[in-house]
N, C-alpha and C. Protein backbone atom coordinates (compact mmCIF):
# COMPACT_ATOMS: atom_id res chain seq x y z
N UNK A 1 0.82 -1.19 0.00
CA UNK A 1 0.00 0.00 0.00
C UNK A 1 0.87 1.25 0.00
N UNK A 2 1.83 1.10 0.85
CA UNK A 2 2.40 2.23 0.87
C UNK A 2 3.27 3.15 -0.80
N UNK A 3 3.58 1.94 -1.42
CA UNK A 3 4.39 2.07 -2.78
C UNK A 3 3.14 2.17 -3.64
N UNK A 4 1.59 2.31 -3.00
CA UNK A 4 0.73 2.70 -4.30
C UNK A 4 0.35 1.08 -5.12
N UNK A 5 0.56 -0.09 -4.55
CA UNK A 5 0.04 -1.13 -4.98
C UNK A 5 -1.60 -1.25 -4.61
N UNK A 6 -2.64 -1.23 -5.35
CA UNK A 6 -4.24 -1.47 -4.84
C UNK A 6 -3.94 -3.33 -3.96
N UNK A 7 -4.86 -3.33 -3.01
CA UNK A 7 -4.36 -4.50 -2.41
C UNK A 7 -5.79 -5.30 -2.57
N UNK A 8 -5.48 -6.18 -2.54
CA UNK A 8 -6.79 -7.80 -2.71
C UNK A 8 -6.41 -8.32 -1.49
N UNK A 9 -6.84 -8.73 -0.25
CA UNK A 9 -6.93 -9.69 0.68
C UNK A 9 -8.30 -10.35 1.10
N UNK A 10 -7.50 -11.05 2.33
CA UNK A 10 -8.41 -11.62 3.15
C UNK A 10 -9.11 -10.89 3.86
N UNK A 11 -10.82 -11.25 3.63
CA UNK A 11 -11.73 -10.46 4.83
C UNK A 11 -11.68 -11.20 6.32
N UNK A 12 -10.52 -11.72 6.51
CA UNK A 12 -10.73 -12.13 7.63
C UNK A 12 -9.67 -11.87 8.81
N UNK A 13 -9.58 -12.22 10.15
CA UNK A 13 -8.67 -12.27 11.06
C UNK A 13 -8.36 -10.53 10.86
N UNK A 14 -7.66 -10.04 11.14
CA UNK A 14 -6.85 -8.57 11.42
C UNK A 14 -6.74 -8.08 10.55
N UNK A 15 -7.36 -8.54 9.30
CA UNK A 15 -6.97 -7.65 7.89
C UNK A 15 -7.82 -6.26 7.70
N UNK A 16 -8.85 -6.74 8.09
CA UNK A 16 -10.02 -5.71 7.98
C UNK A 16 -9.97 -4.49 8.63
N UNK A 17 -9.28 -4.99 10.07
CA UNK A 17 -9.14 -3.91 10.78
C UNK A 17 -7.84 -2.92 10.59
N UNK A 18 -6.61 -3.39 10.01
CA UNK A 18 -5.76 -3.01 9.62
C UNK A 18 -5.48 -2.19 8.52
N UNK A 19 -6.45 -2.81 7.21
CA UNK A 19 -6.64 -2.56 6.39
C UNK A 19 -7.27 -1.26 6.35
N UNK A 20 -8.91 -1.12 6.82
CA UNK A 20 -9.92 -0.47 6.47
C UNK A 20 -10.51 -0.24 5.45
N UNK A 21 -10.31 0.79 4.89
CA UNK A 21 -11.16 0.47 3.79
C UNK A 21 -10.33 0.95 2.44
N UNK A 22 -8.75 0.64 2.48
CA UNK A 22 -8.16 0.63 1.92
C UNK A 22 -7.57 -0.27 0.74
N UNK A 23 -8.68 -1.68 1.10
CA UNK A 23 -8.19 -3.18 0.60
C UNK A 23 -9.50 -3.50 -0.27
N UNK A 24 -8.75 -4.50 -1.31
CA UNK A 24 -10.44 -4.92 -1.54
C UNK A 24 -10.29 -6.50 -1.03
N UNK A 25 -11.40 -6.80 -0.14
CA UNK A 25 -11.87 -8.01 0.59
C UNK A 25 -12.45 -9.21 0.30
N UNK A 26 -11.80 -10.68 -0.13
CA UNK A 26 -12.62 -11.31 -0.13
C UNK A 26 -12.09 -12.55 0.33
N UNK A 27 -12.68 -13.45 0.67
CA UNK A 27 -13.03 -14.96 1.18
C UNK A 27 -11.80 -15.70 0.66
N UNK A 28 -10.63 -15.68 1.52
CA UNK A 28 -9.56 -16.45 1.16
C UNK A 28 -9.98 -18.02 0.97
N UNK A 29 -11.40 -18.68 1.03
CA UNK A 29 -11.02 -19.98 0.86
C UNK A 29 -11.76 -20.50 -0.47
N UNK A 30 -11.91 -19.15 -1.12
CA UNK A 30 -13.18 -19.52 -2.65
C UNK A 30 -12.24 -18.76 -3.32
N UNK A 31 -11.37 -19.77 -4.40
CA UNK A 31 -10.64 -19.00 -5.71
C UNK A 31 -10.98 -19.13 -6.13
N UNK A 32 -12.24 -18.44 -6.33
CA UNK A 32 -12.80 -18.07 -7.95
C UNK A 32 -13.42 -16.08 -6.81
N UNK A 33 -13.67 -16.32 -5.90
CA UNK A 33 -13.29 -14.62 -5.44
C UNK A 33 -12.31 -14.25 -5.08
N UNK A 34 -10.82 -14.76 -5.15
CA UNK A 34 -9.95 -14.23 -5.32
C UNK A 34 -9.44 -13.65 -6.47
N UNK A 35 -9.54 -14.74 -7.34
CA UNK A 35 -9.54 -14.44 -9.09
C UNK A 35 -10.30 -13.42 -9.16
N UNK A 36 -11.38 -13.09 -8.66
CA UNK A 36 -12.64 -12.00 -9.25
C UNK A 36 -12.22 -10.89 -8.92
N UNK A 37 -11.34 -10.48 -7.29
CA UNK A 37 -11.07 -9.87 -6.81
C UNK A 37 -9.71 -8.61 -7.37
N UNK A 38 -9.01 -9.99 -7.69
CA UNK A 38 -7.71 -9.69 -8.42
C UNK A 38 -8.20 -8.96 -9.85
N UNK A 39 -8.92 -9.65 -10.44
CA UNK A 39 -9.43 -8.89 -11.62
C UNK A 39 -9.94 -7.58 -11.81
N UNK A 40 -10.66 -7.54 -10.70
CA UNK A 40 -11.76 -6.26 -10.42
C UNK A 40 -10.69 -5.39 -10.06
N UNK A 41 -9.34 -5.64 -9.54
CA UNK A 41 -8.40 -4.48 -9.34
C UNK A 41 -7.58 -3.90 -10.87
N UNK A 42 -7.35 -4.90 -11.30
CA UNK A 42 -6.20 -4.83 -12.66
C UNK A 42 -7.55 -4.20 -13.67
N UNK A 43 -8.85 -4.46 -13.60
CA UNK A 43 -9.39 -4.20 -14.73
C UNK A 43 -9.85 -2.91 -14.44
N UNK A 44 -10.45 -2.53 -13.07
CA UNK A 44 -11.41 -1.64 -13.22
C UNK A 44 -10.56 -0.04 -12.44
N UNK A 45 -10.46 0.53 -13.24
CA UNK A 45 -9.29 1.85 -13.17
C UNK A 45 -9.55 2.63 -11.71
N UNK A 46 -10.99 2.79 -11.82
CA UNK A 46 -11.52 3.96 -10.67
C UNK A 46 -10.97 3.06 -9.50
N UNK A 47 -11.45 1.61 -9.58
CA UNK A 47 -11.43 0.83 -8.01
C UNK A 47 -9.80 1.15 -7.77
N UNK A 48 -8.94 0.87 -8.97
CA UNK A 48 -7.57 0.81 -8.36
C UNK A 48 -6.97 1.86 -8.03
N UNK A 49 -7.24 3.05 -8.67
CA UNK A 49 -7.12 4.82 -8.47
C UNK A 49 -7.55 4.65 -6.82
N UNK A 50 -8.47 4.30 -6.46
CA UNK A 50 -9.19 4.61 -5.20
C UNK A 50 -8.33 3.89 -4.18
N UNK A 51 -8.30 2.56 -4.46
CA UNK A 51 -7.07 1.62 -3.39
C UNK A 51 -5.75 2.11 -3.50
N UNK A 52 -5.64 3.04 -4.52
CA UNK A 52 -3.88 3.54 -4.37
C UNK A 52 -4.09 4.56 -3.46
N UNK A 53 -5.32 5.25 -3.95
CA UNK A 53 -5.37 6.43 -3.03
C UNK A 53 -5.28 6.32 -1.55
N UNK A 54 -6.55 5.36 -1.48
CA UNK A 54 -6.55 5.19 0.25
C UNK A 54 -5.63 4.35 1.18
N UNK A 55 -4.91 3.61 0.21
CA UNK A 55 -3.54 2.49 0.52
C UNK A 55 -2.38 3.58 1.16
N UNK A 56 -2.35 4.46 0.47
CA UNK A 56 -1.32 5.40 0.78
C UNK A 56 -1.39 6.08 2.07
N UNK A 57 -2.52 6.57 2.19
CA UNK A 57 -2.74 6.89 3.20
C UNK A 57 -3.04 6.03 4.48
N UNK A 58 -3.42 4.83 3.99
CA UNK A 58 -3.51 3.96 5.40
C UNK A 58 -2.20 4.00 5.74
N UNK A 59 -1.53 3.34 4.96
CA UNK A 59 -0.14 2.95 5.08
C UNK A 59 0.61 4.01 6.48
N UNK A 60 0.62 5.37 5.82
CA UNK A 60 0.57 6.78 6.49
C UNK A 60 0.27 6.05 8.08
N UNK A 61 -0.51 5.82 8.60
CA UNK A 61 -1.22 5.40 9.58
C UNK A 61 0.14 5.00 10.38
N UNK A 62 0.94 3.63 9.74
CA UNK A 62 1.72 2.84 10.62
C UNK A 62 2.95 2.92 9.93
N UNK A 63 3.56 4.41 9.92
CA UNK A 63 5.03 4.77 9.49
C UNK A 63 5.70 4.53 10.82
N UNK A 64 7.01 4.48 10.66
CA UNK A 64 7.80 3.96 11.77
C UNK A 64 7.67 5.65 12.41
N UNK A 65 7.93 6.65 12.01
CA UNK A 65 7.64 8.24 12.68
C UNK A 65 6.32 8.17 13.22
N UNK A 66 5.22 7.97 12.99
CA UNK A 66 4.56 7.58 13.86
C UNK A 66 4.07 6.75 15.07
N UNK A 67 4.56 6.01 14.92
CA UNK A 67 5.03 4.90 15.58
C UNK A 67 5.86 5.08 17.34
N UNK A 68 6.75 5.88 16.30
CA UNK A 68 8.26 6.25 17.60
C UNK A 68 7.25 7.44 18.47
N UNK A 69 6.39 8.29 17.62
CA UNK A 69 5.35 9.33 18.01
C UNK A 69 4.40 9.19 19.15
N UNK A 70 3.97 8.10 18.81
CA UNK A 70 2.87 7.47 19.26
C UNK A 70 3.44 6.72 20.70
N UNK A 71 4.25 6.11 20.80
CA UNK A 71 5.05 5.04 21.79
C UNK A 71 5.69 6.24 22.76
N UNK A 72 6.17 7.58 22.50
CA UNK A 72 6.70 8.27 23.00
C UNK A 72 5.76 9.26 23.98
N UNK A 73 4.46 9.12 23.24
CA UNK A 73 3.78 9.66 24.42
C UNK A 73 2.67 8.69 25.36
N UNK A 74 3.00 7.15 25.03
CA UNK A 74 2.13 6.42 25.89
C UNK A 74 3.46 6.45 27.10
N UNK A 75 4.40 6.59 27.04
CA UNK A 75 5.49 6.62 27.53
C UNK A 75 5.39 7.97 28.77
N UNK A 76 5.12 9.05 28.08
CA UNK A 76 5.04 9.95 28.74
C UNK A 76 3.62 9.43 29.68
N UNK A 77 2.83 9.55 29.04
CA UNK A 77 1.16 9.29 29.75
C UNK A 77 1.48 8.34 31.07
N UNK A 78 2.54 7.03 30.83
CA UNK A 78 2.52 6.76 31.69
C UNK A 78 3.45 6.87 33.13
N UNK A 79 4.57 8.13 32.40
CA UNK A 79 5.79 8.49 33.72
C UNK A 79 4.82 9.49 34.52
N UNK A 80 3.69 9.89 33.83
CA UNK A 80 2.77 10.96 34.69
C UNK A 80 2.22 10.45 35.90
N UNK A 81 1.93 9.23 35.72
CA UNK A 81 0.93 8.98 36.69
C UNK A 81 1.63 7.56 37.94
């Protein structure tokens, strides 16, 4: 996501939540909606414009600068108390 790849996964386990609504989702145990899935990215321009778009920005979400950001003030939050 971050390099602008549209992503196809699994709707299941932690993807969804990780993901949001950055992925397109389907049923890792039926390949023929994976195939559909995969297709619907390579074929259809707007869907993949849209998953680059919002991929990028998820991605954004869990940069290591955020990260160090984020950890640095649960850190603080907790020398406070």
């Amino acid at each position: 996501m971050a390099c602008g790849t549209p992503v196809v996964a699994s709707g299941r386990a932690a993807l969804p939540e990780v993901l949001g609504d950055a992925a397109l989702f389907v049923d890792p145990e039926d390949p023929q909606a994976i195939a559909a899935g995969i297709r619907n990215v390579l074929t259809d321009t707007d869907l993949s414009r849209e998953l680059r778009i919002r991929g990028k920005a998820r991605a954004e979400l869990f940069s290591e600068e955020r990260m160090a950001r984020d950890m640095k003030a649960v850190y603080a939050e907790a020398g406070a108390h």
